[in-house]
PDB file of N, CA and C in Angstrom:
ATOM      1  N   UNK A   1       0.812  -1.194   0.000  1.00  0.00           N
ATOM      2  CA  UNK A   1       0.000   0.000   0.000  1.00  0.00           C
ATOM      3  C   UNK A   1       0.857   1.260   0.000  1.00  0.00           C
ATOM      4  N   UNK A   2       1.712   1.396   0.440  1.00  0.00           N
ATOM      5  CA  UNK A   2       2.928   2.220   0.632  1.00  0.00           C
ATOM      6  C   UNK A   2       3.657   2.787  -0.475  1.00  0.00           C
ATOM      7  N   UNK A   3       3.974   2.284  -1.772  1.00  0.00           N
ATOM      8  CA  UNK A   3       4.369   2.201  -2.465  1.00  0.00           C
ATOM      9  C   UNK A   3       3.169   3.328  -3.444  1.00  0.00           C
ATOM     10  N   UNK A   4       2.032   2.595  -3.492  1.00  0.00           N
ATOM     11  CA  UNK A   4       1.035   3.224  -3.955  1.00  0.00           C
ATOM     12  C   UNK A   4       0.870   4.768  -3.420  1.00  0.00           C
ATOM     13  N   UNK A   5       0.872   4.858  -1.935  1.00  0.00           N
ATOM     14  CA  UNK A   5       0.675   6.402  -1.647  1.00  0.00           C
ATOM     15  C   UNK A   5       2.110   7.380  -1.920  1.00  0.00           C
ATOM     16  N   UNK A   6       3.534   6.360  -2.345  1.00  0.00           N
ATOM     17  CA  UNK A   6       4.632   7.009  -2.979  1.00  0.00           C
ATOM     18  C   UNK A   6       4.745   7.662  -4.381  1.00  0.00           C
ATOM     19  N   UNK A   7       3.714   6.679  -5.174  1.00  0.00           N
ATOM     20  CA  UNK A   7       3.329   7.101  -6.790  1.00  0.00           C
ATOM     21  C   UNK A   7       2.196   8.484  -6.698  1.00  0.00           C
ATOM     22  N   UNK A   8       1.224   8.327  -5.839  1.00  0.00           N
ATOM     23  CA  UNK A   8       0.298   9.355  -5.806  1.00  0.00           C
ATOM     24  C   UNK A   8       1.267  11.002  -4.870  1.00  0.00           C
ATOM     25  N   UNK A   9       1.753  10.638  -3.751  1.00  0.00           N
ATOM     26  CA  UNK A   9       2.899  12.298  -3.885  1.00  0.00           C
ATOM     27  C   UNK A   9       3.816  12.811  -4.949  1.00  0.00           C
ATOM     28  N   UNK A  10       4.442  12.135  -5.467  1.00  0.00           N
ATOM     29  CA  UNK A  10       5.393  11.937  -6.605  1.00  0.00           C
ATOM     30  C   UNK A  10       4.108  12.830  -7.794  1.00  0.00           C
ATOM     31  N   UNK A  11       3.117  12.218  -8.381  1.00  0.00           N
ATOM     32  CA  UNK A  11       2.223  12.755  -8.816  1.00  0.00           C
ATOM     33  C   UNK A  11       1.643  13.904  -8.980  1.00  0.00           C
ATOM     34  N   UNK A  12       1.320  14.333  -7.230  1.00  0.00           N
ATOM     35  CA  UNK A  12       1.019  15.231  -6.650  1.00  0.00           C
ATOM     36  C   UNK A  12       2.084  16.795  -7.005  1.00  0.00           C
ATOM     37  N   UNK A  13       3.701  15.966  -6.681  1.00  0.00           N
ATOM     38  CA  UNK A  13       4.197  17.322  -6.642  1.00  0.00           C
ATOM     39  C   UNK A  13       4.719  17.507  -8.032  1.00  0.00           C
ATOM     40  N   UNK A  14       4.776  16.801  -8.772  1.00  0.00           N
ATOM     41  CA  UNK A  14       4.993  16.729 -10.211  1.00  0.00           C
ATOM     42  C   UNK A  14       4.024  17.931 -10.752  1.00  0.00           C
ATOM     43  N   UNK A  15       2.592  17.658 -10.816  1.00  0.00           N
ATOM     44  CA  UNK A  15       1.581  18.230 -11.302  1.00  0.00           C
ATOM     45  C   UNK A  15       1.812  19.612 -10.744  1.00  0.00           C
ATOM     46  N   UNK A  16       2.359  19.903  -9.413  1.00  0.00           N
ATOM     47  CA  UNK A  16       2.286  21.159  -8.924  1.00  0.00           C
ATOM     48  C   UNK A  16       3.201  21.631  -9.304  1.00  0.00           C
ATOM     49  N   UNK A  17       4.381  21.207  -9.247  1.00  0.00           N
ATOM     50  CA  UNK A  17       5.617  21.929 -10.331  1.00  0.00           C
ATOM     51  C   UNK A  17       5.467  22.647 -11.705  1.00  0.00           C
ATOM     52  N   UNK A  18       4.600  21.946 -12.333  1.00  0.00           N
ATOM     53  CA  UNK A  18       3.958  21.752 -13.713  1.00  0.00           C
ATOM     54  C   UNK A  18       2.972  23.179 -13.368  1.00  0.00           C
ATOM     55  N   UNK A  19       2.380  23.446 -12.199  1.00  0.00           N
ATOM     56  CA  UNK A  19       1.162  24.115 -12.654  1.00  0.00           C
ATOM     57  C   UNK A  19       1.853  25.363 -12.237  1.00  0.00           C
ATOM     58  N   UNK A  20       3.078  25.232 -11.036  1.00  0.00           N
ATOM     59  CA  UNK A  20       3.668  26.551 -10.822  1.00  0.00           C
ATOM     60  C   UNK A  20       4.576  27.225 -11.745  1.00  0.00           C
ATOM     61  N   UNK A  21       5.047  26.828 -12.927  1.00  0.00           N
ATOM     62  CA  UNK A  21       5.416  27.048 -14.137  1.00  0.00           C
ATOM     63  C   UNK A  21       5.365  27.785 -14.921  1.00  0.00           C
ATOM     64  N   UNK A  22       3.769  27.266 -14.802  1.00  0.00           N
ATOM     65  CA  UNK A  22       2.510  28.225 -16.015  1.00  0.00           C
ATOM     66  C   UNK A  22       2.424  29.625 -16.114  1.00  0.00           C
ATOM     67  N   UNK A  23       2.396  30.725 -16.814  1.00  0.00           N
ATOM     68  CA  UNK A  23       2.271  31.812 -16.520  1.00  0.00           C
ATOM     69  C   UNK A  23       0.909  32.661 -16.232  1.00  0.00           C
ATOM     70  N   UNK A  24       0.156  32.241 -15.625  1.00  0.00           N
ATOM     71  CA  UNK A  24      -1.173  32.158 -15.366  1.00  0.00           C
ATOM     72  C   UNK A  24      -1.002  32.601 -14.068  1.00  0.00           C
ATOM     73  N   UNK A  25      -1.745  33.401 -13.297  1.00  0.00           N
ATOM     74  CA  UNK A  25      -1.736  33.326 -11.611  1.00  0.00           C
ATOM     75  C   UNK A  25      -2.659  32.526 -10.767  1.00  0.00           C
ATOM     76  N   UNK A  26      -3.725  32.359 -12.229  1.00  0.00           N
ATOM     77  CA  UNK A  26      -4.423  31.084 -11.581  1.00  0.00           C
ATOM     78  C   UNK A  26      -4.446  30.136 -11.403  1.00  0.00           C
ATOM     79  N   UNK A  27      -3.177  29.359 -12.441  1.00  0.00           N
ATOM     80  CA  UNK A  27      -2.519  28.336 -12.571  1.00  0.00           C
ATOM     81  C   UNK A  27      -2.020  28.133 -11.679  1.00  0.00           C
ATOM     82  N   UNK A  28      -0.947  29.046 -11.004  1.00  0.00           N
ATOM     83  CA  UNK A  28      -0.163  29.115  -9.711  1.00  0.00           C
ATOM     84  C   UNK A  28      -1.003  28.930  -8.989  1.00  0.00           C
ATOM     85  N   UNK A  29      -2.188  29.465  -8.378  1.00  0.00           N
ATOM     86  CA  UNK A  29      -3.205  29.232  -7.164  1.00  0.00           C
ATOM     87  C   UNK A  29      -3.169  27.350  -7.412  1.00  0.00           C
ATOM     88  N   UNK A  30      -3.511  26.891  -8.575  1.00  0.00           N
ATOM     89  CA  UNK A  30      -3.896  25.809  -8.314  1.00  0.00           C
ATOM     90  C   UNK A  30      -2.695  24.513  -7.964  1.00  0.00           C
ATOM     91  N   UNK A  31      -1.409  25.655  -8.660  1.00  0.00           N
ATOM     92  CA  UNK A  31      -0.156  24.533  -8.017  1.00  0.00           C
ATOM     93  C   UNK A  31       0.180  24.802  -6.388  1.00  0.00           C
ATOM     94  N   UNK A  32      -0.212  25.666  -5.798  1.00  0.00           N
ATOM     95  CA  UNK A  32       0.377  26.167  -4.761  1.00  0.00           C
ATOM     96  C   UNK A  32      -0.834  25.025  -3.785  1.00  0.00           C
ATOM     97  N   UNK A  33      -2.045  24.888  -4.089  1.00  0.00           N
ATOM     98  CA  UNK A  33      -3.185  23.953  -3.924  1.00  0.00           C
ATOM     99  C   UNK A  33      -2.615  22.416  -3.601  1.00  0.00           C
ATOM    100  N   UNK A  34      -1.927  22.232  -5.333  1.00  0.00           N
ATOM    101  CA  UNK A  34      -1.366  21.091  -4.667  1.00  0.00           C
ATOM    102  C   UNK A  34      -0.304  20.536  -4.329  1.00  0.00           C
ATOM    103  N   UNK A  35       0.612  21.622  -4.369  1.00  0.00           N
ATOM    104  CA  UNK A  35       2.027  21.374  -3.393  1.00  0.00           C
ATOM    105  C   UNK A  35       1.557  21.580  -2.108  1.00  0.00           C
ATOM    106  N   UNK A  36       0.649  22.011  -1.852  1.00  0.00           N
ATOM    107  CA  UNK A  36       0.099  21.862   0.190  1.00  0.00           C
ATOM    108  C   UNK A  36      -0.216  20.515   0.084  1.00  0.00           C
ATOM    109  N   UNK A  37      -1.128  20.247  -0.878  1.00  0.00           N
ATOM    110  CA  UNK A  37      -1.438  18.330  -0.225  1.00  0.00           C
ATOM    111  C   UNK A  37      -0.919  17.564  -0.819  1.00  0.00           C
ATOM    112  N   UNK A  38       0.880  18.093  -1.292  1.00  0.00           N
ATOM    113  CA  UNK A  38       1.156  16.892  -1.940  1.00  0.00           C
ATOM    114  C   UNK A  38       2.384  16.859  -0.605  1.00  0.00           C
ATOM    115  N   UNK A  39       2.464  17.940  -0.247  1.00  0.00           N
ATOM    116  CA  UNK A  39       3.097  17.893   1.262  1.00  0.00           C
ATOM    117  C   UNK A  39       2.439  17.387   2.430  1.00  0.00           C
ATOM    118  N   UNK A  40       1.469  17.700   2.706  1.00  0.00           N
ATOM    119  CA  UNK A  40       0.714  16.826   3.607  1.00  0.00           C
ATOM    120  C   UNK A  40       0.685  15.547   3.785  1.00  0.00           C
ATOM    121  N   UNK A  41       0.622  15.041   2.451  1.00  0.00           N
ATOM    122  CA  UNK A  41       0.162  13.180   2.251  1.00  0.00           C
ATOM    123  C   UNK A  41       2.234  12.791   2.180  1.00  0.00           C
ATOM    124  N   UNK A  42       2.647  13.459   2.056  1.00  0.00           N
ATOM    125  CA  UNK A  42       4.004  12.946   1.956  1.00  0.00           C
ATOM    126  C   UNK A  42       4.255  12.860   3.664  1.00  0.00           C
ATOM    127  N   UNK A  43       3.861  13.888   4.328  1.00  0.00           N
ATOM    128  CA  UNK A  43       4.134  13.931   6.234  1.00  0.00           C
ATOM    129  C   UNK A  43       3.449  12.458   6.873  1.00  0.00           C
ATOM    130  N   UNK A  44       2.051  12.329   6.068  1.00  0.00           N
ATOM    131  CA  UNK A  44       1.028  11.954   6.349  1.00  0.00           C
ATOM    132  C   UNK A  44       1.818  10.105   6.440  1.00  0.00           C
ATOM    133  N   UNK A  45       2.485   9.849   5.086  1.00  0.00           N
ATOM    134  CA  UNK A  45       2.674   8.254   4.857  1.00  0.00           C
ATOM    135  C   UNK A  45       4.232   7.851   5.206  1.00  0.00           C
ATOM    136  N   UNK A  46       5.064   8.995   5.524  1.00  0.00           N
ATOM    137  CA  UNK A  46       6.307   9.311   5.770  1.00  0.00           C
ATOM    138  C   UNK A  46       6.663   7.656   7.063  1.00  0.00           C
ATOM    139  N   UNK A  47       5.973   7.715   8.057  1.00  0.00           N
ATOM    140  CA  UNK A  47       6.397   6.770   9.541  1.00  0.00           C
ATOM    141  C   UNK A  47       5.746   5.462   9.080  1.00  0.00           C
ATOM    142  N   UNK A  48       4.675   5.247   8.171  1.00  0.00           N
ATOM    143  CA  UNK A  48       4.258   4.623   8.171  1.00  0.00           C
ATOM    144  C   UNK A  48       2.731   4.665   8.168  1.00  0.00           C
ATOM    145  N   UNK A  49       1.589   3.686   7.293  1.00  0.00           N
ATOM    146  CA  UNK A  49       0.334   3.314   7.486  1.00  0.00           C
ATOM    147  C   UNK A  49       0.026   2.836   8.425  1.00  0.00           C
ATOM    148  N   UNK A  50      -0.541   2.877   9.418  1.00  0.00           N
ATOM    149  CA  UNK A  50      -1.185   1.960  10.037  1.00  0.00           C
ATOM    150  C   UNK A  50      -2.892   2.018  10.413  1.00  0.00           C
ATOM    151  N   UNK A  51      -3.636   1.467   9.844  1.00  0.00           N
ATOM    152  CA  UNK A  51      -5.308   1.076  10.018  1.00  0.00           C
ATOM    153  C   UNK A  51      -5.629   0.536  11.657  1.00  0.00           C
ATOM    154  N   UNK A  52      -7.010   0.657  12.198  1.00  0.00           N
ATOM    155  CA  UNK A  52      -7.052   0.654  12.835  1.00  0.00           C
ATOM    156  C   UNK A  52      -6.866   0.169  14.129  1.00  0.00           C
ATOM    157  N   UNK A  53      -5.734   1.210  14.396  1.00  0.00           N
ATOM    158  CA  UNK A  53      -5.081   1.113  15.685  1.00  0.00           C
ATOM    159  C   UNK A  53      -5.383   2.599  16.218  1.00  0.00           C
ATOM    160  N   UNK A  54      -5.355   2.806  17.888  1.00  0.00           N
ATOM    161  CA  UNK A  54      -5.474   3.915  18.245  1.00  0.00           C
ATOM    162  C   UNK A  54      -4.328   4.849  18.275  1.00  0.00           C
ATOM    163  N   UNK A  55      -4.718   5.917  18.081  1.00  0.00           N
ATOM    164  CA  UNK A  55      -3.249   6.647  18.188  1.00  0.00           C
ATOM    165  C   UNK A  55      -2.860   7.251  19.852  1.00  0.00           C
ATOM    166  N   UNK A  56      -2.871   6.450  21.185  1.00  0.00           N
ATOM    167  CA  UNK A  56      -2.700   7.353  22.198  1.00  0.00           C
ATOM    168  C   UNK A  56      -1.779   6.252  22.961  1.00  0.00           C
ATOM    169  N   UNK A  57      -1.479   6.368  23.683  1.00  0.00           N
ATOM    170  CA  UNK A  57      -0.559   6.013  24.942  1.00  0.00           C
ATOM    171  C   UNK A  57      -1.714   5.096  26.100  1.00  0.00           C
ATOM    172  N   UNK A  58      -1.325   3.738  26.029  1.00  0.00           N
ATOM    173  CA  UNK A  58      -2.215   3.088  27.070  1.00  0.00           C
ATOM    174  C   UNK A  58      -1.893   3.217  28.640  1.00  0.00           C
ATOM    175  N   UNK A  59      -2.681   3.047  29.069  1.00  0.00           N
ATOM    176  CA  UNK A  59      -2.904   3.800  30.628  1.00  0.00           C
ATOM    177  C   UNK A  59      -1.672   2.837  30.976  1.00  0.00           C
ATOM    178  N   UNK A  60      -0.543   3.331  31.781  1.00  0.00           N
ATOM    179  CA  UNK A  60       0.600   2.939  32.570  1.00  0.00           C
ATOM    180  C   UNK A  60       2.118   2.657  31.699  1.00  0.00           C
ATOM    181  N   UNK A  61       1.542   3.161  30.485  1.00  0.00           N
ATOM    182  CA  UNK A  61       2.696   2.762  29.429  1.00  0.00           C
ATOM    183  C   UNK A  61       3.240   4.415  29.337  1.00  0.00           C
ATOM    184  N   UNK A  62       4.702   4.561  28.957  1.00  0.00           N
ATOM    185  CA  UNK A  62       4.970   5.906  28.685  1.00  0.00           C
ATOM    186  C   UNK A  62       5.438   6.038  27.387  1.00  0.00           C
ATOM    187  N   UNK A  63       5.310   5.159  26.115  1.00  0.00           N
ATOM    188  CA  UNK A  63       5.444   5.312  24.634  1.00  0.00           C
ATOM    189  C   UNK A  63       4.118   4.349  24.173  1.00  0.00           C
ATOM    190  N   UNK A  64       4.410   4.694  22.955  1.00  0.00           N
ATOM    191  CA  UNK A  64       3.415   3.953  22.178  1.00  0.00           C
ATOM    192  C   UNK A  64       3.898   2.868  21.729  1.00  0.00           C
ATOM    193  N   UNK A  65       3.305   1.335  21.613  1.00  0.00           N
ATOM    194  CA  UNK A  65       3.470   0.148  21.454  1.00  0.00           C
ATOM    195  C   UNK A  65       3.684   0.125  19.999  1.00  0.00           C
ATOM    196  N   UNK A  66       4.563  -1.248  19.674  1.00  0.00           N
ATOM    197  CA  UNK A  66       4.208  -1.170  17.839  1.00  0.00           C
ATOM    198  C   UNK A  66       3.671  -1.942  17.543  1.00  0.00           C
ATOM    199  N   UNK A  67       2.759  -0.884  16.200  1.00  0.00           N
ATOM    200  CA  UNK A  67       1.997  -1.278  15.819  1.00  0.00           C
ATOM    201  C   UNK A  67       0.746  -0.193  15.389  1.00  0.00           C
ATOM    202  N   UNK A  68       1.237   0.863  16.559  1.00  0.00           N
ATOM    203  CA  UNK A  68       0.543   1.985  16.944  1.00  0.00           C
ATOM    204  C   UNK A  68       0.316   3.233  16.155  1.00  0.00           C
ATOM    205  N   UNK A  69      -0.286   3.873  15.546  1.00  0.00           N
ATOM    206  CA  UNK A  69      -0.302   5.429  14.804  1.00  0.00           C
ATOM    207  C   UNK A  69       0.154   5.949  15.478  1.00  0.00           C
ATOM    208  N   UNK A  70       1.455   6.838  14.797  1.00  0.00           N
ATOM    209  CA  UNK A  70       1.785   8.020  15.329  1.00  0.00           C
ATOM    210  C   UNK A  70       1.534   9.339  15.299  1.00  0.00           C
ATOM    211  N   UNK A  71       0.804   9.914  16.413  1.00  0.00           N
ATOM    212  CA  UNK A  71       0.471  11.529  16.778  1.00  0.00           C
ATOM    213  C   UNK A  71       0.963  12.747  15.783  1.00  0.00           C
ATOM    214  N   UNK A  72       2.252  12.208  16.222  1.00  0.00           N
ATOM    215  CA  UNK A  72       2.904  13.455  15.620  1.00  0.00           C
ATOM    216  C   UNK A  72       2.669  14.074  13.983  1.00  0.00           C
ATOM    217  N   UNK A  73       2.650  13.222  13.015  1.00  0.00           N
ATOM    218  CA  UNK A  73       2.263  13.647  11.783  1.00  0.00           C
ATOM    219  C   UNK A  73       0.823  13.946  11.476  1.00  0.00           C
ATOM    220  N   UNK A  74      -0.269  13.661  12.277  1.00  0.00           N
ATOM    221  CA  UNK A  74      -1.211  14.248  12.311  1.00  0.00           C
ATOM    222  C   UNK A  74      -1.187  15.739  12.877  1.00  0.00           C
ATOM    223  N   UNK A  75      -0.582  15.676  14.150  1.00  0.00           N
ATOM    224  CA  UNK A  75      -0.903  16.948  14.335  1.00  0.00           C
ATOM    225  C   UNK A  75       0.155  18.325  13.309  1.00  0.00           C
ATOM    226  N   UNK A  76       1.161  17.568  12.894  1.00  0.00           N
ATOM    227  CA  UNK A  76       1.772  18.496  12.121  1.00  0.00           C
ATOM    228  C   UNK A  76       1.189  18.861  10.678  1.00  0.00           C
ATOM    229  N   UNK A  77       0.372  18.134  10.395  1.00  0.00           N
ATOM    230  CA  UNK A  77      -0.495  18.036   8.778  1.00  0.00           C
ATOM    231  C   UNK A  77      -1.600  18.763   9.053  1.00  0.00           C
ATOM    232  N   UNK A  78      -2.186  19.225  10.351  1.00  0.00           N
ATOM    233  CA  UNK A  78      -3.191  19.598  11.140  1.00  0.00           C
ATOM    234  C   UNK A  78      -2.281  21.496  11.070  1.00  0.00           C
ATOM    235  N   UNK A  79      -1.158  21.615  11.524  1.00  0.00           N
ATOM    236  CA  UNK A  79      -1.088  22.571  11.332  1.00  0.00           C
ATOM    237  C   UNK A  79      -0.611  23.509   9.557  1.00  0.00           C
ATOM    238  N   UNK A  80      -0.129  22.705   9.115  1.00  0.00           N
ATOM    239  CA  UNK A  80       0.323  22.789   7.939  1.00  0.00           C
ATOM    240  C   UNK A  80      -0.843  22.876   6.824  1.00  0.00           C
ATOM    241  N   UNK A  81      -1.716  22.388   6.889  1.00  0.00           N
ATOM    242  CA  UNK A  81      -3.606  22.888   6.609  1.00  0.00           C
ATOM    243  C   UNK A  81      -3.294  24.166   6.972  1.00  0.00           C
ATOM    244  N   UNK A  82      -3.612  24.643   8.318  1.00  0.00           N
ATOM    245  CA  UNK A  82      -3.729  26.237   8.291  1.00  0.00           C
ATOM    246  C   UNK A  82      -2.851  27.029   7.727  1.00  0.00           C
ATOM    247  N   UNK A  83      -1.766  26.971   7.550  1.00  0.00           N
ATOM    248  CA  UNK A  83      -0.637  27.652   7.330  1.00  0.00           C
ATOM    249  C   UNK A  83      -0.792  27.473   5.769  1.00  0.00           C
ATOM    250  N   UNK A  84      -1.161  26.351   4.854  1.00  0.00           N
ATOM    251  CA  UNK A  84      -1.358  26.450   3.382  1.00  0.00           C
ATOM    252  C   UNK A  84      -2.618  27.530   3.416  1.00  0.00           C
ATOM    253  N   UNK A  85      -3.741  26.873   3.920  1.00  0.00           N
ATOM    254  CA  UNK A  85      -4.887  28.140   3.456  1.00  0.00           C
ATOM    255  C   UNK A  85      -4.531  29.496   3.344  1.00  0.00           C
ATOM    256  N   UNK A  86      -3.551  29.631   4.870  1.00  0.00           N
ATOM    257  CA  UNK A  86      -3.340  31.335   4.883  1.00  0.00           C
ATOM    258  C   UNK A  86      -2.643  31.556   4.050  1.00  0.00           C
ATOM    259  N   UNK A  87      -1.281  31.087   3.296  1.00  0.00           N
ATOM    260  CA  UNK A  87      -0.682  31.904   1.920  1.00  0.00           C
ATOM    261  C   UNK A  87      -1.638  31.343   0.880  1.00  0.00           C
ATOM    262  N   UNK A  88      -2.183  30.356   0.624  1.00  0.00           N
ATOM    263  CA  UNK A  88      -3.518  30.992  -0.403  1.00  0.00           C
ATOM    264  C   UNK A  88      -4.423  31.561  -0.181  1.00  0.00           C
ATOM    265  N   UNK A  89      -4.970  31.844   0.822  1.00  0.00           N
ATOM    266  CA  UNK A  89      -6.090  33.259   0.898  1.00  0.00           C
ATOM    267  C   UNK A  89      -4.671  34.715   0.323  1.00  0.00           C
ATOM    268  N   UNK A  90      -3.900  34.449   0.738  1.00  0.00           N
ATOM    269  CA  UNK A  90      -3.173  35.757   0.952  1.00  0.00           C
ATOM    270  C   UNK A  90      -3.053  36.123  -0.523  1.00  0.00           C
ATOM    271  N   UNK A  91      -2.301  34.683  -1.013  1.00  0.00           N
ATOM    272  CA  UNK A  91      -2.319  35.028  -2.960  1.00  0.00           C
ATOM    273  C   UNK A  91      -3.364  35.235  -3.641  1.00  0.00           C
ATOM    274  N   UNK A  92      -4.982  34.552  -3.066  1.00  0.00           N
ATOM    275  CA  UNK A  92      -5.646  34.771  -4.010  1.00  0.00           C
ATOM    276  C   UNK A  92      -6.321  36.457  -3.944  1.00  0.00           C
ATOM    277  N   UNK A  93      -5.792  37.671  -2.487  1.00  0.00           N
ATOM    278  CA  UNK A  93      -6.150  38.604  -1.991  1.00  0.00           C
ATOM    279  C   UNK A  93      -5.214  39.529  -3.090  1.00  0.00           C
ATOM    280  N   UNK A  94      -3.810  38.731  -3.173  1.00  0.00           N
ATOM    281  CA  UNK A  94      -2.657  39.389  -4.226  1.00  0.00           C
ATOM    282  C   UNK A  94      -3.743  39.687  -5.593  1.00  0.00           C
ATOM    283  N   UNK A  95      -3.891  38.086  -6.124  1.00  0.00           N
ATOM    284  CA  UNK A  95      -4.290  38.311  -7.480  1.00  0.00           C
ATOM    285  C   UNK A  95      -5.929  39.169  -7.817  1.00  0.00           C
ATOM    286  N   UNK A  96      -6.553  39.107  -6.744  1.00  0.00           N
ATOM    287  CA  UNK A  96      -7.489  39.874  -7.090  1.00  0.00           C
ATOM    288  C   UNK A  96      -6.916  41.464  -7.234  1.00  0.00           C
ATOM    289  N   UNK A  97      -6.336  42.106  -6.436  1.00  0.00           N
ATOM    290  CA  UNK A  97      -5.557  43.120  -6.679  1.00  0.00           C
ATOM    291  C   UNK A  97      -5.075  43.022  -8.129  1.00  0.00           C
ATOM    292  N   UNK A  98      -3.937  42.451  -8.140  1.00  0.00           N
ATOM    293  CA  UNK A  98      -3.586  42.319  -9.653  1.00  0.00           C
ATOM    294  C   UNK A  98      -4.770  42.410 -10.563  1.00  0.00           C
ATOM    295  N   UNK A  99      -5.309  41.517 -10.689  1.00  0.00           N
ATOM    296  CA  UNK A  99      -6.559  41.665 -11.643  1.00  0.00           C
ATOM    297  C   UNK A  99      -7.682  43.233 -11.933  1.00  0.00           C
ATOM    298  N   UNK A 100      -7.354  43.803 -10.406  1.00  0.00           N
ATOM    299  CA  UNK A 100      -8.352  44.827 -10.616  1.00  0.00           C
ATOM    300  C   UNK A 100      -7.276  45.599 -11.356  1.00  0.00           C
ATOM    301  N   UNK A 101      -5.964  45.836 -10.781  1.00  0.00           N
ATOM    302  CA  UNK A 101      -4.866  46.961 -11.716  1.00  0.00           C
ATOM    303  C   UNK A 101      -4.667  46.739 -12.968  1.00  0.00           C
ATOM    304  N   UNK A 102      -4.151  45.621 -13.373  1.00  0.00           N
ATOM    305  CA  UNK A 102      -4.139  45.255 -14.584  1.00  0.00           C
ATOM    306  C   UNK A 102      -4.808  44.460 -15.695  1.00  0.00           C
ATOM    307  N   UNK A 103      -6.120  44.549 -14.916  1.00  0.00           N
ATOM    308  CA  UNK A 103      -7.419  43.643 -15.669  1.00  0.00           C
ATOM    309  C   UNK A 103      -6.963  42.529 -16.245  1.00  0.00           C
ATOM    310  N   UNK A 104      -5.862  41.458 -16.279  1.00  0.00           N
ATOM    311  CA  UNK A 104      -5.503  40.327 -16.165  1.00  0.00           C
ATOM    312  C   UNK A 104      -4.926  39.641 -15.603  1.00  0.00           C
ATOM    313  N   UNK A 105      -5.041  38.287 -15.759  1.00  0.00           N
ATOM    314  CA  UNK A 105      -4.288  37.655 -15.143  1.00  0.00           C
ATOM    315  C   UNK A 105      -2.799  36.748 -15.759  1.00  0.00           C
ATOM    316  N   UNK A 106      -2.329  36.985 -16.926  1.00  0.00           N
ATOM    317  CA  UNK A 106      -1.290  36.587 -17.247  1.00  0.00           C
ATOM    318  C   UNK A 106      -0.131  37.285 -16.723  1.00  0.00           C
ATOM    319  N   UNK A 107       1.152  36.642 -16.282  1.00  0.00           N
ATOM    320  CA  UNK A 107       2.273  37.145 -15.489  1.00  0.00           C
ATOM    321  C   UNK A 107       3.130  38.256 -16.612  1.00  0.00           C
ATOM    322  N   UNK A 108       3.078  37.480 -17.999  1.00  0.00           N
ATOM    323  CA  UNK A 108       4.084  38.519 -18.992  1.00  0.00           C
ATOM    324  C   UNK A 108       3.353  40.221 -18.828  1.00  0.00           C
ATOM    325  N   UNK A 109       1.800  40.133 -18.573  1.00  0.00           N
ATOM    326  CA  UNK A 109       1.538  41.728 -18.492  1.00  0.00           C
ATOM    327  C   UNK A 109       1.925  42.138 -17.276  1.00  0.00           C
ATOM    328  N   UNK A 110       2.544  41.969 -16.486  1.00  0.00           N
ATOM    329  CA  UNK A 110       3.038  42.218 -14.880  1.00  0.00           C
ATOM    330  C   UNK A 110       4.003  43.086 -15.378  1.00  0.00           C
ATOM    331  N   UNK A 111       4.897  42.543 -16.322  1.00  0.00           N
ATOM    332  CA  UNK A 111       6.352  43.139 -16.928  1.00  0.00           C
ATOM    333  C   UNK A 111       5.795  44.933 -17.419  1.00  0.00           C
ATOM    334  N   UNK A 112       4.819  44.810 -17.828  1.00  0.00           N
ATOM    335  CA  UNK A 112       4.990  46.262 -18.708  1.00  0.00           C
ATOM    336  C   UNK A 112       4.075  47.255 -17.981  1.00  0.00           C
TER     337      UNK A 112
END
């Protein structure tokens, strides 16, 4: 299964490379889209899959047993969500600006 969620990031940041490229700013919105969740799912499968198991610490134990989900990449994918939304709200606050000044959105009219 592992392997499989290695082809789908690979994918992920490929396509976003590809879309941050483009000279479009909307293009960019949509690579910047998915370089956040092609980062996420890369944090996300990084330690390992594991199905259902709980992710917490059993009463008198002071680590987690193996076998166990680990905390930590959830809660870091948990913050890394907020932190993507806020520089895309922020760019898409840019490009509306842009758009109202220069009534488009292609990057070559930025130049003149």
């Amino acid at each position: 299964m592992e392997p499989f969620w290695a082809v789908i990031v690979g994918v992920l940041f490929a396509a976003a490379v590809y879309m941050l490229l483009r000279r479009h700013l909307a293009k960019l919105a949509i690579g910047l889209i998915l370089l956040s969740n092609a980062a996420n799912l890369l944090i996300l499968s990084a330690p390992g899959l594991v199905r259902g198991r709980p992710d917490f610490v059993p009463e008198g134990a002071q680590v987690l047993g193996p076998g166990h989900a680990d905390p930590l990449p959830q809660a870091l994918i948990l913050t890394a969500i907020v932190i993507g939304f806020g520089v895309l709200a922020f760019f898409l606050a840019l490009m509306r600006r842009v758009f109202l000044e220069v009534s488009d959105l292609d990057v070559e009219m930025l130049k003149e």
